[in-house]
PDB file of N, CA and C in Angstrom:
ATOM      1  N   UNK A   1     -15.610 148.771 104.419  1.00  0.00           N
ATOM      2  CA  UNK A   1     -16.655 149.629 103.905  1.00  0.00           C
ATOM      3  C   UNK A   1     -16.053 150.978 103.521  1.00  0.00           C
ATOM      4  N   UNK A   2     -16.330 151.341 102.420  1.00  0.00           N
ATOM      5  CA  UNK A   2     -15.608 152.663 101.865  1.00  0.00           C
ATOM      6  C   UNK A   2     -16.520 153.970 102.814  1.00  0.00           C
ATOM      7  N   UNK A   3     -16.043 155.122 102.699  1.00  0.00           N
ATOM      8  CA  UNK A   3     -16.670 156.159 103.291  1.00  0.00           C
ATOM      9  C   UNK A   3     -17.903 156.661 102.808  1.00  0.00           C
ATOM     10  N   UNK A   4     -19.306 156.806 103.557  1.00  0.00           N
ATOM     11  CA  UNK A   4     -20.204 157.193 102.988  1.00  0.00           C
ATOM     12  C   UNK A   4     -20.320 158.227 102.238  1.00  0.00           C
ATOM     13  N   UNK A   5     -19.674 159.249 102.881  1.00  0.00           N
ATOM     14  CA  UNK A   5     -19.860 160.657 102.004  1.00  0.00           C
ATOM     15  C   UNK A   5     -18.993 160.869 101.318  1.00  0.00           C
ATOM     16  N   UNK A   6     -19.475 161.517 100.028  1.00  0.00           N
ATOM     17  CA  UNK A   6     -18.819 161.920  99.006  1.00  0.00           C
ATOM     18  C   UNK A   6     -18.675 163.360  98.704  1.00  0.00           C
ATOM     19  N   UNK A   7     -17.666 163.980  99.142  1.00  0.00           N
ATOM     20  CA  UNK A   7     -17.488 165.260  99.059  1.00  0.00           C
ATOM     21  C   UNK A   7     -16.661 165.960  97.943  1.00  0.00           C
ATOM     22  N   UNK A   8     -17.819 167.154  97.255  1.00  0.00           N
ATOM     23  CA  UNK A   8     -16.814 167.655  95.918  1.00  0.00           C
ATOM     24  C   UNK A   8     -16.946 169.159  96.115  1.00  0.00           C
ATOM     25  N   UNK A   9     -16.126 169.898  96.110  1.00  0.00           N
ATOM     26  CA  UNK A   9     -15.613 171.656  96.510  1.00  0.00           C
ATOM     27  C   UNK A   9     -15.507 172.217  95.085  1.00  0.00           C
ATOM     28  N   UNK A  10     -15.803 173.282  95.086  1.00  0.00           N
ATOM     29  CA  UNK A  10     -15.085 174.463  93.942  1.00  0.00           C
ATOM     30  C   UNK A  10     -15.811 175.633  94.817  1.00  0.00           C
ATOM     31  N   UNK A  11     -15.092 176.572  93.820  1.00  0.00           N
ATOM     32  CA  UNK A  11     -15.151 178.018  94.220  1.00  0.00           C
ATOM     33  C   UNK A  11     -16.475 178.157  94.515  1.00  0.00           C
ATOM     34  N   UNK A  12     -16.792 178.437  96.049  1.00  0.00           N
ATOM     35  CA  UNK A  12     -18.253 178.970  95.944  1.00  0.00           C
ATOM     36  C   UNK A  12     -19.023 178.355  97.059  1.00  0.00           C
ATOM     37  N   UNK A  13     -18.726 176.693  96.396  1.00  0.00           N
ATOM     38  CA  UNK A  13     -19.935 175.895  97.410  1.00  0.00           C
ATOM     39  C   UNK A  13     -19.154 174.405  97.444  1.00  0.00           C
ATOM     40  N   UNK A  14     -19.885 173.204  98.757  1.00  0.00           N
ATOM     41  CA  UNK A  14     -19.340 172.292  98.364  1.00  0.00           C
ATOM     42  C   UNK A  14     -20.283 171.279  98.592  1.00  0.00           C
ATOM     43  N   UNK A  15     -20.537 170.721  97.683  1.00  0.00           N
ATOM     44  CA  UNK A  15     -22.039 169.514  98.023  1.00  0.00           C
ATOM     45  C   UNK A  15     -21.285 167.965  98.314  1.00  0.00           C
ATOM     46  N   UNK A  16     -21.858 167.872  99.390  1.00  0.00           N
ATOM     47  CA  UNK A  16     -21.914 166.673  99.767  1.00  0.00           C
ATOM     48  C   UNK A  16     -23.177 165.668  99.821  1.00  0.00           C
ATOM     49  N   UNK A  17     -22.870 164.272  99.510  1.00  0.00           N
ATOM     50  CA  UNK A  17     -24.461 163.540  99.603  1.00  0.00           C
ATOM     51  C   UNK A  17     -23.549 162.370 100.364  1.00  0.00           C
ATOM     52  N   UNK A  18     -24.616 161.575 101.131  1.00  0.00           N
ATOM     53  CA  UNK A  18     -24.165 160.535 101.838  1.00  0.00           C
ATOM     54  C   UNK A  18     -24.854 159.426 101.368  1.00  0.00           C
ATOM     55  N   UNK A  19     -23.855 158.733 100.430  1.00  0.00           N
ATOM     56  CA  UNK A  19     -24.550 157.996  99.878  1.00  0.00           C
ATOM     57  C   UNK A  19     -24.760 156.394 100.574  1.00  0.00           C
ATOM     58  N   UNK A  20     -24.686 156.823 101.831  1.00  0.00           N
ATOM     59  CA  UNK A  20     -25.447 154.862 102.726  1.00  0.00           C
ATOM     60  C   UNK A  20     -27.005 155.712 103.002  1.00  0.00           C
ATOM     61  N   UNK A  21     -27.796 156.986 102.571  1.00  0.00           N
ATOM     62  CA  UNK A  21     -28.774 157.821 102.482  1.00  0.00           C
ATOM     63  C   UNK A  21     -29.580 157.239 101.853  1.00  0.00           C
ATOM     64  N   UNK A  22     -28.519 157.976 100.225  1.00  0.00           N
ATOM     65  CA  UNK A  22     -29.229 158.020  98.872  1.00  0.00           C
ATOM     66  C   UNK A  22     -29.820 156.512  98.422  1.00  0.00           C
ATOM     67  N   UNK A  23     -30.872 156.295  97.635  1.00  0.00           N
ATOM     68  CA  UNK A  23     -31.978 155.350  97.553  1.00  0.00           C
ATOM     69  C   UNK A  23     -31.939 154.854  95.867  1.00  0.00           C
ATOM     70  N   UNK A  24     -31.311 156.312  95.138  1.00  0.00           N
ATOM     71  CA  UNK A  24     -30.793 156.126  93.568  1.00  0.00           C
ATOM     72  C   UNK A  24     -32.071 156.499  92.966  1.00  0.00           C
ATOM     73  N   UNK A  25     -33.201 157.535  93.443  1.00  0.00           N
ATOM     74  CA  UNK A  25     -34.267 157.885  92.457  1.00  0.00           C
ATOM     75  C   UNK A  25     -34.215 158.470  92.130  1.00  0.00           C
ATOM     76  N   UNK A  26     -32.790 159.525  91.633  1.00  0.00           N
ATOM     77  CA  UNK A  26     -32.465 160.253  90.525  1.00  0.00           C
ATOM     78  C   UNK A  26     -33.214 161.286  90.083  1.00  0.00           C
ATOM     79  N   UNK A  27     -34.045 162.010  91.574  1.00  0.00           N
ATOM     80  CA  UNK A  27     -34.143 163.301  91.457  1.00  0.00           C
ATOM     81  C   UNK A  27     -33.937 164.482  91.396  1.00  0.00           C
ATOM     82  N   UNK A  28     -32.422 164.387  92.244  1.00  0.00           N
ATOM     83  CA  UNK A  28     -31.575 165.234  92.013  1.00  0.00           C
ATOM     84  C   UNK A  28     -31.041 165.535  90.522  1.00  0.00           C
ATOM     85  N   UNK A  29     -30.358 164.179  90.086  1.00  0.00           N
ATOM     86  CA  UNK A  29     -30.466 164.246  88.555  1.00  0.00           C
ATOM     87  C   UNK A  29     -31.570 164.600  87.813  1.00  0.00           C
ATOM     88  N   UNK A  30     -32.496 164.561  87.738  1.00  0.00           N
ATOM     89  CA  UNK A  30     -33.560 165.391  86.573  1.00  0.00           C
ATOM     90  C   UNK A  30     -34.032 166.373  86.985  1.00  0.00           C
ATOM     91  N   UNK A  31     -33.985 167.093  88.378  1.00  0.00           N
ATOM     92  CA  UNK A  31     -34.268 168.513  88.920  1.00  0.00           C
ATOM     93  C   UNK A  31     -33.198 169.739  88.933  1.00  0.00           C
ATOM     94  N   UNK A  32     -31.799 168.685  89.002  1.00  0.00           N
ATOM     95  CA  UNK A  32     -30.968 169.747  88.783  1.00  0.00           C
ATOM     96  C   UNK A  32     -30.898 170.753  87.031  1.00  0.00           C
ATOM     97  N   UNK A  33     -30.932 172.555  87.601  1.00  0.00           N
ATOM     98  CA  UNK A  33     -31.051 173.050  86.275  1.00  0.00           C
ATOM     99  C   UNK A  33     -29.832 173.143  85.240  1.00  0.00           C
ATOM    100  N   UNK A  34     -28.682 172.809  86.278  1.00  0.00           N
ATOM    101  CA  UNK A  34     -27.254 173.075  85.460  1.00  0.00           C
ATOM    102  C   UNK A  34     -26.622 171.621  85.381  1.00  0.00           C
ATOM    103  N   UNK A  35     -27.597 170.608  85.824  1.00  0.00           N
ATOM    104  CA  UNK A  35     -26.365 168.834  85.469  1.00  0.00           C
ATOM    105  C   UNK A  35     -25.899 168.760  85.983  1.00  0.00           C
ATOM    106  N   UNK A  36     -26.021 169.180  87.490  1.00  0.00           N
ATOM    107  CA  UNK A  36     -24.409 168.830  88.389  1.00  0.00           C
ATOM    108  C   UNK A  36     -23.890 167.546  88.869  1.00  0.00           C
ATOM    109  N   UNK A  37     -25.269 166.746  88.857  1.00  0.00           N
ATOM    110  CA  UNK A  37     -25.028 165.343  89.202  1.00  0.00           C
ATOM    111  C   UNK A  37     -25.202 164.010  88.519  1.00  0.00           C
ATOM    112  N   UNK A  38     -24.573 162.893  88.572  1.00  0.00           N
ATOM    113  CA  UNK A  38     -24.467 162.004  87.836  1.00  0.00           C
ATOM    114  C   UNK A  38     -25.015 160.534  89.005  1.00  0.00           C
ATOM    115  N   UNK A  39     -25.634 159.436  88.067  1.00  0.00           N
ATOM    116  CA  UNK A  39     -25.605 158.158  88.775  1.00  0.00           C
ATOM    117  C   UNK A  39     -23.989 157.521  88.630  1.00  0.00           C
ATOM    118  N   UNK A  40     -23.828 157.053  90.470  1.00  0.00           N
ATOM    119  CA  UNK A  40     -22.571 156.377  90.266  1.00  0.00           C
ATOM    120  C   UNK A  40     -22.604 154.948  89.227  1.00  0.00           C
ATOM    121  N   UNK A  41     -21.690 154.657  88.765  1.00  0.00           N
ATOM    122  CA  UNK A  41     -21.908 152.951  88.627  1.00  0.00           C
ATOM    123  C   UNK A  41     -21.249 151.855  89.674  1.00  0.00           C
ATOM    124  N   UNK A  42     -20.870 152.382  90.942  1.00  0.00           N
ATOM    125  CA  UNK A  42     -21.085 152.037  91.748  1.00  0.00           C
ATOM    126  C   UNK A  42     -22.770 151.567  92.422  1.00  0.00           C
ATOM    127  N   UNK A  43     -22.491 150.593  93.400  1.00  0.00           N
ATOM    128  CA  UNK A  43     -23.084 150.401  94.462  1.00  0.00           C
ATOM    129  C   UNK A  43     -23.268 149.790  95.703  1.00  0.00           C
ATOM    130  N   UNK A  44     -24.565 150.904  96.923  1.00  0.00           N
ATOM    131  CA  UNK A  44     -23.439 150.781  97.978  1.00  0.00           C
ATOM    132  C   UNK A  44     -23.934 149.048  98.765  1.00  0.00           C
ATOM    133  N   UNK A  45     -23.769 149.168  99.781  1.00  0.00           N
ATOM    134  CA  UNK A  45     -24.104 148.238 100.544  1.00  0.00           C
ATOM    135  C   UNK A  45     -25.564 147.670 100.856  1.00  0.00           C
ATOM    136  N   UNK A  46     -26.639 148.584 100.372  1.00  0.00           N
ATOM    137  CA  UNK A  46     -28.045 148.325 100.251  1.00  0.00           C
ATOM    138  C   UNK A  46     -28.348 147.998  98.772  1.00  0.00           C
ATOM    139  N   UNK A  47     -27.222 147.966  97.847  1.00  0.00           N
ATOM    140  CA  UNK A  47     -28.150 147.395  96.474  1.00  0.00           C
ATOM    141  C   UNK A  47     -28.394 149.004  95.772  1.00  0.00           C
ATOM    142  N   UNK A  48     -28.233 149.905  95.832  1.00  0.00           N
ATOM    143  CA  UNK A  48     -28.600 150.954  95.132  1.00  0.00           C
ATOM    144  C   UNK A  48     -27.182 152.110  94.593  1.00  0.00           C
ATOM    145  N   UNK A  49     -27.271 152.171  93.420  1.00  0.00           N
ATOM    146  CA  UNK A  49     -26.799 153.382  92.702  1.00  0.00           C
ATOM    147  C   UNK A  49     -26.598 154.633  93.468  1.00  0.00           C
ATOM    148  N   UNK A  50     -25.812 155.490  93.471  1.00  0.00           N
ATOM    149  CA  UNK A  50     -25.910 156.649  94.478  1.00  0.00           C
ATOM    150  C   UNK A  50     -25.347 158.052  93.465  1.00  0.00           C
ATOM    151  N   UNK A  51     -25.904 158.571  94.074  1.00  0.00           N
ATOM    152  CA  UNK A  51     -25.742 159.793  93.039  1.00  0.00           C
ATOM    153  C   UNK A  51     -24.349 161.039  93.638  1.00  0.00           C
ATOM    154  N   UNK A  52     -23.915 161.267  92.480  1.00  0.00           N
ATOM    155  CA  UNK A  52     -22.506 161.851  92.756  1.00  0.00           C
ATOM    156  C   UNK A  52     -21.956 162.932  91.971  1.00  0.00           C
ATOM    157  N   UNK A  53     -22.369 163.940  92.788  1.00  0.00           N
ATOM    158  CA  UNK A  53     -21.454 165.389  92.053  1.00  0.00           C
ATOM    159  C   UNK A  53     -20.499 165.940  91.270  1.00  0.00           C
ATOM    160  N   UNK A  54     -20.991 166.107  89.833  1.00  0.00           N
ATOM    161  CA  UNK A  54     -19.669 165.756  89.084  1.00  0.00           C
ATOM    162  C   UNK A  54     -19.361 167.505  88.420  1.00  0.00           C
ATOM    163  N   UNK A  55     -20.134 168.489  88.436  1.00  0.00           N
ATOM    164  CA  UNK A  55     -19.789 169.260  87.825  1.00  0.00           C
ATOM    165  C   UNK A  55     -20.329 170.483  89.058  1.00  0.00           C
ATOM    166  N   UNK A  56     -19.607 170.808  89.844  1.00  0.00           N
ATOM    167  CA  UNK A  56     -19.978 171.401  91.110  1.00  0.00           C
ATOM    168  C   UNK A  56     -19.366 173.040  90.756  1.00  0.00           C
ATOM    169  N   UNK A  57     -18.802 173.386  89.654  1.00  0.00           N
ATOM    170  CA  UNK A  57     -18.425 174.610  89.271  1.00  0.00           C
ATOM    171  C   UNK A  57     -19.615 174.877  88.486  1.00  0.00           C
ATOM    172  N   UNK A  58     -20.305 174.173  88.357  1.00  0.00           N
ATOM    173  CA  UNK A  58     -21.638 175.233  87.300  1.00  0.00           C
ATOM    174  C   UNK A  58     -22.650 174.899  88.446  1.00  0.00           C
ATOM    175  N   UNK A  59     -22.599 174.410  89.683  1.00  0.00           N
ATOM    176  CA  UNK A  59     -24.028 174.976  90.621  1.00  0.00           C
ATOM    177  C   UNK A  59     -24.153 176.260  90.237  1.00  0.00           C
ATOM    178  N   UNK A  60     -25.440 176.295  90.897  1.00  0.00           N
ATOM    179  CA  UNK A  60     -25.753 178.171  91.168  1.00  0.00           C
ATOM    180  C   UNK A  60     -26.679 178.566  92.623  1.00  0.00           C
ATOM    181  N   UNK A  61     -26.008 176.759  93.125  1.00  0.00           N
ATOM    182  CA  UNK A  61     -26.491 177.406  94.648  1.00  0.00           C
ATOM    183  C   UNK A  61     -28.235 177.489  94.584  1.00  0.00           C
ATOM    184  N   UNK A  62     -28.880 176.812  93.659  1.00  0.00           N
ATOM    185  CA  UNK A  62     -30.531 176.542  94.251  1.00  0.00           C
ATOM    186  C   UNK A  62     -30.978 175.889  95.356  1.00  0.00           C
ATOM    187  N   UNK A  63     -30.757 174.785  95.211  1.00  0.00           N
ATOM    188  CA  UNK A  63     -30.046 174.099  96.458  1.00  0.00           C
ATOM    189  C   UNK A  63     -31.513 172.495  96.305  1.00  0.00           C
ATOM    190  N   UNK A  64     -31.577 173.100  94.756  1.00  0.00           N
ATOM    191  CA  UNK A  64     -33.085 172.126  94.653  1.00  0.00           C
ATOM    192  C   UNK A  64     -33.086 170.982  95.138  1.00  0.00           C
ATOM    193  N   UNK A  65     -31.558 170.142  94.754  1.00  0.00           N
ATOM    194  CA  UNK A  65     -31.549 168.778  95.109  1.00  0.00           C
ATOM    195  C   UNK A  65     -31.019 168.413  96.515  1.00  0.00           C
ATOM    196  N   UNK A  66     -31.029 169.474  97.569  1.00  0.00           N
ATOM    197  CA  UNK A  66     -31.034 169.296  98.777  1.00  0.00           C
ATOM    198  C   UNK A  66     -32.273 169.765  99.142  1.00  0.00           C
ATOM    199  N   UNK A  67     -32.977 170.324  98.900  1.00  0.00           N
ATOM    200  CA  UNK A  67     -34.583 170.377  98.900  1.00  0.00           C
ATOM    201  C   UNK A  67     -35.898 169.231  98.449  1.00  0.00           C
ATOM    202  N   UNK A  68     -35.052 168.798  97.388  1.00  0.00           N
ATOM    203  CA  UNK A  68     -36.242 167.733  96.856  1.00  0.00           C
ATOM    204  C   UNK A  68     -35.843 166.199  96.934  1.00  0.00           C
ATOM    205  N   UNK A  69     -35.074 166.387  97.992  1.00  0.00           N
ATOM    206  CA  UNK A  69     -34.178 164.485  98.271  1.00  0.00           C
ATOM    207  C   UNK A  69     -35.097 164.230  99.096  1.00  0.00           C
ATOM    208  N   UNK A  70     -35.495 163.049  99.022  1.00  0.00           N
ATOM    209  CA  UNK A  70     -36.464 162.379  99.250  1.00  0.00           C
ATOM    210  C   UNK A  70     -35.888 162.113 101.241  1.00  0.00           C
ATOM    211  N   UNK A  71     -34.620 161.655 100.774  1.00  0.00           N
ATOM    212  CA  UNK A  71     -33.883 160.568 101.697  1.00  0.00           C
ATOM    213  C   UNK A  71     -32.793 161.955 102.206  1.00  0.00           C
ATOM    214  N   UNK A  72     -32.968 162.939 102.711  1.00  0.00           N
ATOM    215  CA  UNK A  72     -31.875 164.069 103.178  1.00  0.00           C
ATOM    216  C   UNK A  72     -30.584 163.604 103.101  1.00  0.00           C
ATOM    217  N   UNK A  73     -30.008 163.219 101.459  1.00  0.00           N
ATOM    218  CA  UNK A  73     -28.584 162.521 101.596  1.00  0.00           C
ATOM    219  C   UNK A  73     -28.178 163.527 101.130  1.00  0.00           C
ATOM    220  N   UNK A  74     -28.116 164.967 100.394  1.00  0.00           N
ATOM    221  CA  UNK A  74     -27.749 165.726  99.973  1.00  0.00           C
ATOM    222  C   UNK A  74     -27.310 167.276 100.614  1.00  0.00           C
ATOM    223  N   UNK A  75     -26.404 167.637 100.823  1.00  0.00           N
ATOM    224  CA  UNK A  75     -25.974 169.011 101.449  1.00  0.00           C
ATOM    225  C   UNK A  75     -25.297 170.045 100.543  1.00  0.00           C
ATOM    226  N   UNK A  76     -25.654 170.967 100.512  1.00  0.00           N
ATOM    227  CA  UNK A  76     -24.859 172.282  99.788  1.00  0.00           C
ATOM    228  C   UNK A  76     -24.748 173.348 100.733  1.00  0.00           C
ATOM    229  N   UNK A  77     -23.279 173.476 100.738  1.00  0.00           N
ATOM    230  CA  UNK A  77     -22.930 174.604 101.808  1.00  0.00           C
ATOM    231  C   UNK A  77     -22.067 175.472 100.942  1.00  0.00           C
ATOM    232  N   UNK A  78     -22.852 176.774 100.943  1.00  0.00           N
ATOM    233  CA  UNK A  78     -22.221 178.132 100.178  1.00  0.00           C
ATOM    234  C   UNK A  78     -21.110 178.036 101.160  1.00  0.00           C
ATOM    235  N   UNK A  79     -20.026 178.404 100.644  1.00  0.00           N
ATOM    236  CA  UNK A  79     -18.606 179.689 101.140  1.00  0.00           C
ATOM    237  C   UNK A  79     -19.265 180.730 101.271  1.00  0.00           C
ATOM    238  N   UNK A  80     -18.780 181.677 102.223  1.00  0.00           N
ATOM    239  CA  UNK A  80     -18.572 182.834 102.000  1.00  0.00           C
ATOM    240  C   UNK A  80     -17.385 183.706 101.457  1.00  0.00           C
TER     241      UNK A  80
END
């Protein structure tokens, strides 16, 4: 079994989602305001798509799609 979480860093912040969580209803994707996330074409062990952080230098730290996950697979942790 590959590792659930998928962790991506840049300057600033680093979002992680755990995708044996994520469910693939791609709210994060249509809530995010800057595109940060993409559907994998992967999938995991339950049959579902998981969503995966692809442009983590244009967050701005809303933190919408760790707010509006249905399934709490999503984390954003500012740096200081």
């Amino acid at each position: 079994m590959e590792d659930a979480m998928i962790e991506k860093s840049s300057e600033g912040n680093t979002i992680s989602v755990n995708k044996n969580y994520c469910k693939g209803c791609e709210i994060c994707v249509e809530n995010c305001p800057v595109n940060v996330f993409e559907m994998s074409e992967k999938i995991t062990d339950s049959g579902y798509h998981y969503s995966v952080p692809k442009n983590v230098e244009d967050c701005i730290d809303c933190k919408q799609c760790e707010l509006m996950c249905p399934d709490f697979a999503i984390k954003v942790n500012e740096e200081d």
